[in-house]
N, C-alpha and C. Protein backbone atom coordinates (compact mmCIF):
# COMPACT_ATOMS: atom_id res chain seq x y z
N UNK A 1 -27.34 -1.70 -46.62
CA UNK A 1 -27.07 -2.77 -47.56
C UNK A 1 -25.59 -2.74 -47.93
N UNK A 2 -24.84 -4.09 -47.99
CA UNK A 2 -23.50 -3.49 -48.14
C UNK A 2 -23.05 -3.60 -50.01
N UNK A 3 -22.20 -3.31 -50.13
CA UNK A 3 -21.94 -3.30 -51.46
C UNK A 3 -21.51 -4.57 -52.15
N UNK A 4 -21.78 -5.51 -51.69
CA UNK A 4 -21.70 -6.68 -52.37
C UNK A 4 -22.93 -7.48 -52.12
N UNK A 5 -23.71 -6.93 -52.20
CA UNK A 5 -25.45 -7.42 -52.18
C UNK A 5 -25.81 -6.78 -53.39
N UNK A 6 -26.60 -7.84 -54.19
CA UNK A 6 -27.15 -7.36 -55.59
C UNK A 6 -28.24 -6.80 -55.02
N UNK A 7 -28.53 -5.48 -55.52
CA UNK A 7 -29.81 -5.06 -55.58
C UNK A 7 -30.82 -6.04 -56.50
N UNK A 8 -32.10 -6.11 -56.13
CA UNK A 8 -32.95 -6.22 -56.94
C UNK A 8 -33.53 -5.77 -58.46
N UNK A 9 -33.64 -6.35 -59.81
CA UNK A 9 -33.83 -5.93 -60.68
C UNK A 9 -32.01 -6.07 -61.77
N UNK A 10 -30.84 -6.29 -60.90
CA UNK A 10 -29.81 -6.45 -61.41
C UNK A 10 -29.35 -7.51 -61.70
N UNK A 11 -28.71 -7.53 -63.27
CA UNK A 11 -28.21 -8.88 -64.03
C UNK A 11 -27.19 -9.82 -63.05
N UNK A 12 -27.33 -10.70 -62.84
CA UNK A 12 -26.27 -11.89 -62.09
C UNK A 12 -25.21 -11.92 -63.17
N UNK A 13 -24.20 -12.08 -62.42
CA UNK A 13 -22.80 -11.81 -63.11
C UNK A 13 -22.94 -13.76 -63.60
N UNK A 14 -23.54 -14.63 -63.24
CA UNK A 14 -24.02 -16.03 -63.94
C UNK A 14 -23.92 -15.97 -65.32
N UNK A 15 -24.54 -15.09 -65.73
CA UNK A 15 -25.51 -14.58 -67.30
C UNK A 15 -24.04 -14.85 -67.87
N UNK A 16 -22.65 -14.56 -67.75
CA UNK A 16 -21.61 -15.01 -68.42
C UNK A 16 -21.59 -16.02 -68.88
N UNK A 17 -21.72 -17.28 -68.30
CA UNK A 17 -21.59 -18.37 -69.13
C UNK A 17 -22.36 -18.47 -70.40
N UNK A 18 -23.63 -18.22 -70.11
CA UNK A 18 -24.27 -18.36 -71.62
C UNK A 18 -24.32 -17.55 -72.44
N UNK A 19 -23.72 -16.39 -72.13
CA UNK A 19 -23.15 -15.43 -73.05
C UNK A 19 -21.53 -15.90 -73.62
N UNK A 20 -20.79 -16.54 -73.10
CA UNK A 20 -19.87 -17.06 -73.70
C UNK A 20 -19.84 -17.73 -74.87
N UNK A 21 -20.77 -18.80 -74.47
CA UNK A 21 -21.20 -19.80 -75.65
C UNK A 21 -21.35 -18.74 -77.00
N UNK A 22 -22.30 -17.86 -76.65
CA UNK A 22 -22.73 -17.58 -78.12
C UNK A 22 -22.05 -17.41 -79.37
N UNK A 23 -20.64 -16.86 -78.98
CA UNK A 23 -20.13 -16.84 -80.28
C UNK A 23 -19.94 -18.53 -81.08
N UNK A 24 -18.90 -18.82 -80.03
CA UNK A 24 -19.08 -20.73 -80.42
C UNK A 24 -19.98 -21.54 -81.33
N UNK A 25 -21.45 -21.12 -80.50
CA UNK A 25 -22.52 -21.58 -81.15
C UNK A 25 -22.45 -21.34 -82.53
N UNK A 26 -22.40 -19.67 -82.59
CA UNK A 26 -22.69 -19.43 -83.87
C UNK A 26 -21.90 -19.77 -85.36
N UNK A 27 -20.97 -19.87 -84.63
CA UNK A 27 -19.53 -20.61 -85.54
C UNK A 27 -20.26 -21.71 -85.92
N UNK A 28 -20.42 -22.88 -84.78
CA UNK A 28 -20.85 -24.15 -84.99
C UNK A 28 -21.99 -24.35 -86.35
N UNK A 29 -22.91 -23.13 -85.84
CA UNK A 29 -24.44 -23.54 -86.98
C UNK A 29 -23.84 -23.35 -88.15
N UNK A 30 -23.12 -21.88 -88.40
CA UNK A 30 -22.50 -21.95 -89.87
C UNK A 30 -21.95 -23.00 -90.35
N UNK A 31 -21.08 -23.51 -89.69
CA UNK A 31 -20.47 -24.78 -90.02
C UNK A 31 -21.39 -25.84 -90.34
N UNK A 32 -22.35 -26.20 -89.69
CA UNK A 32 -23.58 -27.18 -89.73
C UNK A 32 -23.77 -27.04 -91.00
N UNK A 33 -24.44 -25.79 -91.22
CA UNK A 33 -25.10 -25.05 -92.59
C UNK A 33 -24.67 -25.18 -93.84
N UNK A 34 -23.29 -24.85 -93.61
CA UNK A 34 -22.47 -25.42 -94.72
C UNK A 34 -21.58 -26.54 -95.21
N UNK A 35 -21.26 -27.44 -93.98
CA UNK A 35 -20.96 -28.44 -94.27
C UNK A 35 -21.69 -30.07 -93.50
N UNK A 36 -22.99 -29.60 -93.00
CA UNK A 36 -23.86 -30.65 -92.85
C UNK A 36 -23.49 -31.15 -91.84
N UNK A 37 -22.13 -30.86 -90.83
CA UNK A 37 -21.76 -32.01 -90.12
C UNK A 37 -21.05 -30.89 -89.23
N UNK A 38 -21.00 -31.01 -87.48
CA UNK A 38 -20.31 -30.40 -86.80
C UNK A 38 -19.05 -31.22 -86.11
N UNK A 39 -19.18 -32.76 -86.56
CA UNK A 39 -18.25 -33.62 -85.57
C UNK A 39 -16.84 -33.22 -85.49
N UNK A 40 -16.50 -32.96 -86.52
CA UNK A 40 -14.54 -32.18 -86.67
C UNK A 40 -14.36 -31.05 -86.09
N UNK A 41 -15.29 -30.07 -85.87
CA UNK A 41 -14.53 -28.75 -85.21
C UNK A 41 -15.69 -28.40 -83.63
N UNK A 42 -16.35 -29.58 -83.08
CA UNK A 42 -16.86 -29.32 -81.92
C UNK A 42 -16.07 -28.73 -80.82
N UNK A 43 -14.69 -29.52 -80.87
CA UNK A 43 -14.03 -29.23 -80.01
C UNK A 43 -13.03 -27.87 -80.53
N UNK A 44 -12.77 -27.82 -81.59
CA UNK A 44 -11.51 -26.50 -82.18
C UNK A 44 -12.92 -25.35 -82.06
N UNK A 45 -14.05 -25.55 -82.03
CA UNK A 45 -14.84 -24.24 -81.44
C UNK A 45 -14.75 -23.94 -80.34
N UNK A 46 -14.00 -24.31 -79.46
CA UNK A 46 -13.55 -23.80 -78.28
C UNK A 46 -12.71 -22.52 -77.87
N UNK A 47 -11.97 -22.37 -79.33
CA UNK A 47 -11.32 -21.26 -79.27
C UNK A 47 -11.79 -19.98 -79.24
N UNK A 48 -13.30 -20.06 -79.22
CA UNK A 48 -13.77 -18.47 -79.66
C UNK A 48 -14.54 -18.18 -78.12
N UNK A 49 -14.62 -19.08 -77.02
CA UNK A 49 -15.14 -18.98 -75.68
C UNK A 49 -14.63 -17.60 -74.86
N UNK A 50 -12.87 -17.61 -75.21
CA UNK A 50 -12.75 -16.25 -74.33
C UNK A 50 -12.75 -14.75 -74.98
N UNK A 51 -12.96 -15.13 -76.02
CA UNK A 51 -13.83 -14.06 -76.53
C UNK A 51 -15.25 -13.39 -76.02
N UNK A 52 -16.31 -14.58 -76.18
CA UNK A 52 -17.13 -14.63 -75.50
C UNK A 52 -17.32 -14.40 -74.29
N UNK A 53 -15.74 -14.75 -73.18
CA UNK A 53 -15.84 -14.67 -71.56
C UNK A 53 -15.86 -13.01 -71.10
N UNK A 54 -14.56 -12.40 -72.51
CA UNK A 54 -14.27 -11.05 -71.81
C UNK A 54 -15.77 -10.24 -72.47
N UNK A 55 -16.60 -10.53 -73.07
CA UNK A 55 -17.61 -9.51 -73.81
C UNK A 55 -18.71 -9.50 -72.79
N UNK A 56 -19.02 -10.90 -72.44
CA UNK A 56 -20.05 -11.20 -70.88
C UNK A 56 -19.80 -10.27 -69.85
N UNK A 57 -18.28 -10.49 -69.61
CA UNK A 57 -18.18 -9.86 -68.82
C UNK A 57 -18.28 -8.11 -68.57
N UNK A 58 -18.00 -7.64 -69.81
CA UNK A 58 -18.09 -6.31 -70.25
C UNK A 58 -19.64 -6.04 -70.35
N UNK A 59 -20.44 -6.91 -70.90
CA UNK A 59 -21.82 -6.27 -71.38
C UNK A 59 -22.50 -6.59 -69.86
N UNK A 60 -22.36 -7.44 -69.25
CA UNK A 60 -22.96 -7.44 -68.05
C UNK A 60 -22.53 -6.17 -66.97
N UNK A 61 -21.42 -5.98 -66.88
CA UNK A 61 -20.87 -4.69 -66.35
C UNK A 61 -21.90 -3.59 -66.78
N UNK A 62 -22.12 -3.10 -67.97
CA UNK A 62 -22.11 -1.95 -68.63
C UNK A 62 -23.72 -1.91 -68.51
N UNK A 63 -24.21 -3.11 -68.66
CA UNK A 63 -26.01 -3.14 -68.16
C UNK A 63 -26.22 -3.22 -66.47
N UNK A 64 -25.18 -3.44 -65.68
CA UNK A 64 -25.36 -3.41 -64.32
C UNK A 64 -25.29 -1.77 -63.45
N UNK A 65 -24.56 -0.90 -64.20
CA UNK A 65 -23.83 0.59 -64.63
C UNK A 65 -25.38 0.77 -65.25
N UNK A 66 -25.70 0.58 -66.05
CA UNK A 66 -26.91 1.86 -66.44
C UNK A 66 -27.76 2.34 -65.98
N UNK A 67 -27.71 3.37 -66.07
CA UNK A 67 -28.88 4.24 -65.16
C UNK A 67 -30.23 4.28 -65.45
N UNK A 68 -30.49 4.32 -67.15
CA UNK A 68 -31.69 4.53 -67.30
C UNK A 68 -31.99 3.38 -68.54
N UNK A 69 -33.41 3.36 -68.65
CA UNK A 69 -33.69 2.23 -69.04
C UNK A 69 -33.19 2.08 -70.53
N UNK A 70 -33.41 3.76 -71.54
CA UNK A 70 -32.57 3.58 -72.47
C UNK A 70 -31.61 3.27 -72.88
N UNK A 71 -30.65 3.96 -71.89
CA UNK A 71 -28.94 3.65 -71.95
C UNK A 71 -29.10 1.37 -71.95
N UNK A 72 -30.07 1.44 -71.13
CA UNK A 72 -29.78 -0.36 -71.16
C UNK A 72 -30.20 -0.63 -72.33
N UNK A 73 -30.88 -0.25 -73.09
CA UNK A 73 -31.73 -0.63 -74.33
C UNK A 73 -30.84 -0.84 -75.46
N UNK A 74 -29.87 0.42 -75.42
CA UNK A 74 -28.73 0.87 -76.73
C UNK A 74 -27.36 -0.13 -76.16
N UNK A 75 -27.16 -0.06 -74.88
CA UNK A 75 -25.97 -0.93 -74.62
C UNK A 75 -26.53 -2.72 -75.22
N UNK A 76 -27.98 -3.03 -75.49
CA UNK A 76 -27.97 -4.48 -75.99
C UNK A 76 -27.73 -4.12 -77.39
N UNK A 77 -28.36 -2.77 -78.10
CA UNK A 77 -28.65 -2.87 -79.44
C UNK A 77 -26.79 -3.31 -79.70
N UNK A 78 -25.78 -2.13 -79.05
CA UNK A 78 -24.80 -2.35 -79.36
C UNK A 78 -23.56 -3.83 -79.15
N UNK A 79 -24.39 -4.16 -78.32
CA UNK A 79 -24.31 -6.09 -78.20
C UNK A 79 -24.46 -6.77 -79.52
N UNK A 80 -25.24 -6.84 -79.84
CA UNK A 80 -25.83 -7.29 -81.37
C UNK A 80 -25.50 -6.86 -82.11
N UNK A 81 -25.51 -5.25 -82.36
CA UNK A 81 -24.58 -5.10 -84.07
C UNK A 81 -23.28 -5.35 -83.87
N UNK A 82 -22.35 -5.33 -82.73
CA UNK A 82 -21.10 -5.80 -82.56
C UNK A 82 -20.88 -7.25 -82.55
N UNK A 83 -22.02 -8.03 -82.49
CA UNK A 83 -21.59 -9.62 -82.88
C UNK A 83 -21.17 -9.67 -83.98
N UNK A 84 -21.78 -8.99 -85.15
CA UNK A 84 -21.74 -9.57 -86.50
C UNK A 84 -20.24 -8.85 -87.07
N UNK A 85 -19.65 -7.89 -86.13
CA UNK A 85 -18.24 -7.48 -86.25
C UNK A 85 -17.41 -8.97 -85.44
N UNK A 86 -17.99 -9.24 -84.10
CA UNK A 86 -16.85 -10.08 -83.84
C UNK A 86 -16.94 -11.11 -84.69
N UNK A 87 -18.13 -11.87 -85.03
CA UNK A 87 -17.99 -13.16 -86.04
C UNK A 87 -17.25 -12.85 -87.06
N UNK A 88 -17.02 -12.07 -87.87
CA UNK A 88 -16.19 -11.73 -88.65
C UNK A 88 -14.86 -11.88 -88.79
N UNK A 89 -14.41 -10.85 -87.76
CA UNK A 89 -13.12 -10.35 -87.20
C UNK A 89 -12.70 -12.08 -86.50
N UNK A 90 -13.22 -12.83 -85.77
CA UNK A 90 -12.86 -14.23 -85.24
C UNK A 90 -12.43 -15.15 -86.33
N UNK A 91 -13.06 -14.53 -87.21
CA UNK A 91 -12.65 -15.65 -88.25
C UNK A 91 -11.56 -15.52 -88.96
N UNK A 92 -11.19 -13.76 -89.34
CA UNK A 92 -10.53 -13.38 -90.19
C UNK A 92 -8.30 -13.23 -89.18
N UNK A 93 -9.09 -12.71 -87.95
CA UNK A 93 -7.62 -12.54 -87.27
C UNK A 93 -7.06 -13.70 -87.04
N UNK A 94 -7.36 -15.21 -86.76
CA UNK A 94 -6.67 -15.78 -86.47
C UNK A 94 -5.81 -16.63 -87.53
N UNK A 95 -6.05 -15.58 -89.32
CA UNK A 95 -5.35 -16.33 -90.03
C UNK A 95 -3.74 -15.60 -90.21
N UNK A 96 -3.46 -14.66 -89.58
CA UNK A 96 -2.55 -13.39 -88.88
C UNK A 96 -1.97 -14.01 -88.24
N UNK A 97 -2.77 -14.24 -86.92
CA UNK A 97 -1.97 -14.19 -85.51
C UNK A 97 -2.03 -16.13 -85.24
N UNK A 98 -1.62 -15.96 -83.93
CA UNK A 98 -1.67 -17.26 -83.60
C UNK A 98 -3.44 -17.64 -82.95
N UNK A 99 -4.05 -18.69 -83.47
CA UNK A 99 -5.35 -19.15 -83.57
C UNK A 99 -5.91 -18.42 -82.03
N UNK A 100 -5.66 -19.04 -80.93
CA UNK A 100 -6.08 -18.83 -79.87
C UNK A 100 -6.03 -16.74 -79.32
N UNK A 101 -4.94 -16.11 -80.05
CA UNK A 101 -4.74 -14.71 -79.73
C UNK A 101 -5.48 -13.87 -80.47
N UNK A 102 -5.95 -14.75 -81.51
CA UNK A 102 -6.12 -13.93 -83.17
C UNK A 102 -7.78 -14.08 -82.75
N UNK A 103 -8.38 -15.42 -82.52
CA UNK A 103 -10.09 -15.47 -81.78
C UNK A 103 -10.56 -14.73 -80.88
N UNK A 104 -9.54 -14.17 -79.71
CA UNK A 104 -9.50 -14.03 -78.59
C UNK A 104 -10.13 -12.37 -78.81
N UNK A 105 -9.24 -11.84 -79.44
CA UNK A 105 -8.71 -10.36 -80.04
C UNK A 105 -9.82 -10.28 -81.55
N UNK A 106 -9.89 -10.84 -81.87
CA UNK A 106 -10.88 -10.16 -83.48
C UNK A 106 -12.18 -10.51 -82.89
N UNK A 107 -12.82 -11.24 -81.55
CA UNK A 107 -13.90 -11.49 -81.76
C UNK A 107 -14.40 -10.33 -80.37
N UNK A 108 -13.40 -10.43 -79.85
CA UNK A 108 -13.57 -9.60 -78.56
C UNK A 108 -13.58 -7.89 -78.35
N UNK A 109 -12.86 -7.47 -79.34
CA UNK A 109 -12.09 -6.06 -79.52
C UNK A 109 -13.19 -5.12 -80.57
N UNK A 110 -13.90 -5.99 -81.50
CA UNK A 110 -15.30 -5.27 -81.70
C UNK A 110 -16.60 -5.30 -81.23
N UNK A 111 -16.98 -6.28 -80.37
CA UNK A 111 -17.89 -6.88 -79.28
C UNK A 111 -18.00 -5.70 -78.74
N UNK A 112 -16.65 -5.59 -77.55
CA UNK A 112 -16.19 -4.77 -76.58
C UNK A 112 -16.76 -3.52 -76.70
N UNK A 113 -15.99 -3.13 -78.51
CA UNK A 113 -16.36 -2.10 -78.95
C UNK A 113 -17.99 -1.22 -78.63
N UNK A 114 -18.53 -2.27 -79.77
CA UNK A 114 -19.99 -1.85 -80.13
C UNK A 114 -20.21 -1.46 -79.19
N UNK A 115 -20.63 -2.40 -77.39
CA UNK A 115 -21.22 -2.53 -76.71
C UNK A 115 -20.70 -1.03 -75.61
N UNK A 116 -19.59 -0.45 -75.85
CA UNK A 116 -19.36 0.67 -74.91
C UNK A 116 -19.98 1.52 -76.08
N UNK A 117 -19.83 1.47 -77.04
CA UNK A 117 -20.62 2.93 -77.92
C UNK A 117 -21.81 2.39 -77.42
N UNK A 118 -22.84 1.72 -77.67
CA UNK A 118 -23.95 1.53 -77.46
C UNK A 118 -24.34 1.93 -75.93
N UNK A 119 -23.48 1.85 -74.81
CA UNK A 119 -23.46 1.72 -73.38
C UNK A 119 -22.99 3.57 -73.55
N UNK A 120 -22.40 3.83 -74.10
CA UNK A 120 -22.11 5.68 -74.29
C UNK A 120 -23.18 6.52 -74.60
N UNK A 121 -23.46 6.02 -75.62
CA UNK A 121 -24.16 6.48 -76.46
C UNK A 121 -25.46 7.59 -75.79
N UNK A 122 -26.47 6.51 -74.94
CA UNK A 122 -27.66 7.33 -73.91
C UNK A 122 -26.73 7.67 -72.59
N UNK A 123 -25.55 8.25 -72.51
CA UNK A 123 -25.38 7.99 -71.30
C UNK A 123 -25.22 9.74 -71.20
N UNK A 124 -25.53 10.67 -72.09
CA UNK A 124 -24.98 11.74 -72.17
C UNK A 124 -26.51 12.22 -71.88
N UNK A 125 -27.53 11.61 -72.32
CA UNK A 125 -28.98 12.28 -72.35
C UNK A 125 -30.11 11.69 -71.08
N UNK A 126 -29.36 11.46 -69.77
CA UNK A 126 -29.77 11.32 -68.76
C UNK A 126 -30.44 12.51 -68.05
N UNK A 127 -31.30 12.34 -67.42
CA UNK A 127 -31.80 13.73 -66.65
C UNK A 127 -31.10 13.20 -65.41
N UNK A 128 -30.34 14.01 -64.87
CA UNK A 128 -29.89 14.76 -63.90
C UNK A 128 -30.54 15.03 -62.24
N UNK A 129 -30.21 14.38 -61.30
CA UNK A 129 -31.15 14.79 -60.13
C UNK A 129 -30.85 15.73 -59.93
């Protein structure tokens, strides 16, 4: 089999796109939520996508890399508690930096984070062939 054949049972590097969205989205509903209406910032939610592009790409890596089923288990948990760092951090860095560097970087850089502790984390309590 050569090394650019997916094994069977492994995430498609695809799964990025709709992992991109998510931060976006989630911007969007808050916004909904609180101001009833998404028509003004449909498009300025665009800025939080490559955030979203480099974390896809990282969490899909890091679940394609795991060995055992736990280590995959803790690399999602750490997916998820690191969203609610990047939503945060997305919102808060780009009043710092410049909009597009400040989304890019506060939403991505604790994402990233979580998801290698979480992806670390079982990677020490593997049995060994």
């Amino acid at each position: 089999m050569s090394e650019t054949t997916e094994t069977k049972g492994q995430l498609s590097w695809f799964w990025i796109l709709p992992i991109s969205l998510v931060l976006p989205a989630y911007h969007l509903l808050i916004f909904a939520l609180r101001f009833g209406r998404i028509d003004t910032v449909l498009m300025q939610s665009i800025v939080f996508v490559p955030a979203g592009i480099l974390e896809g790409y990282f969490l899909i890596y890091c679940l394609r890399k795991a060995t055992a089923q736990r280590q995959w288990r803790s690399t999602l948990m750490g997916f998820v508690i690191g969203f609610m760092f990047a939503f945060f951090g997305s919102l808060l860095l780009p009043l710092v930096l410049p909009p597009w560097f400040g989304a890019t970087i506060g939403g991505a850089l604790p994402w990233v984070l979580c998801t290698w502790i979480g992806y670390r984390r079982e990677s020490g309590y593997e049995k060994k062939p």
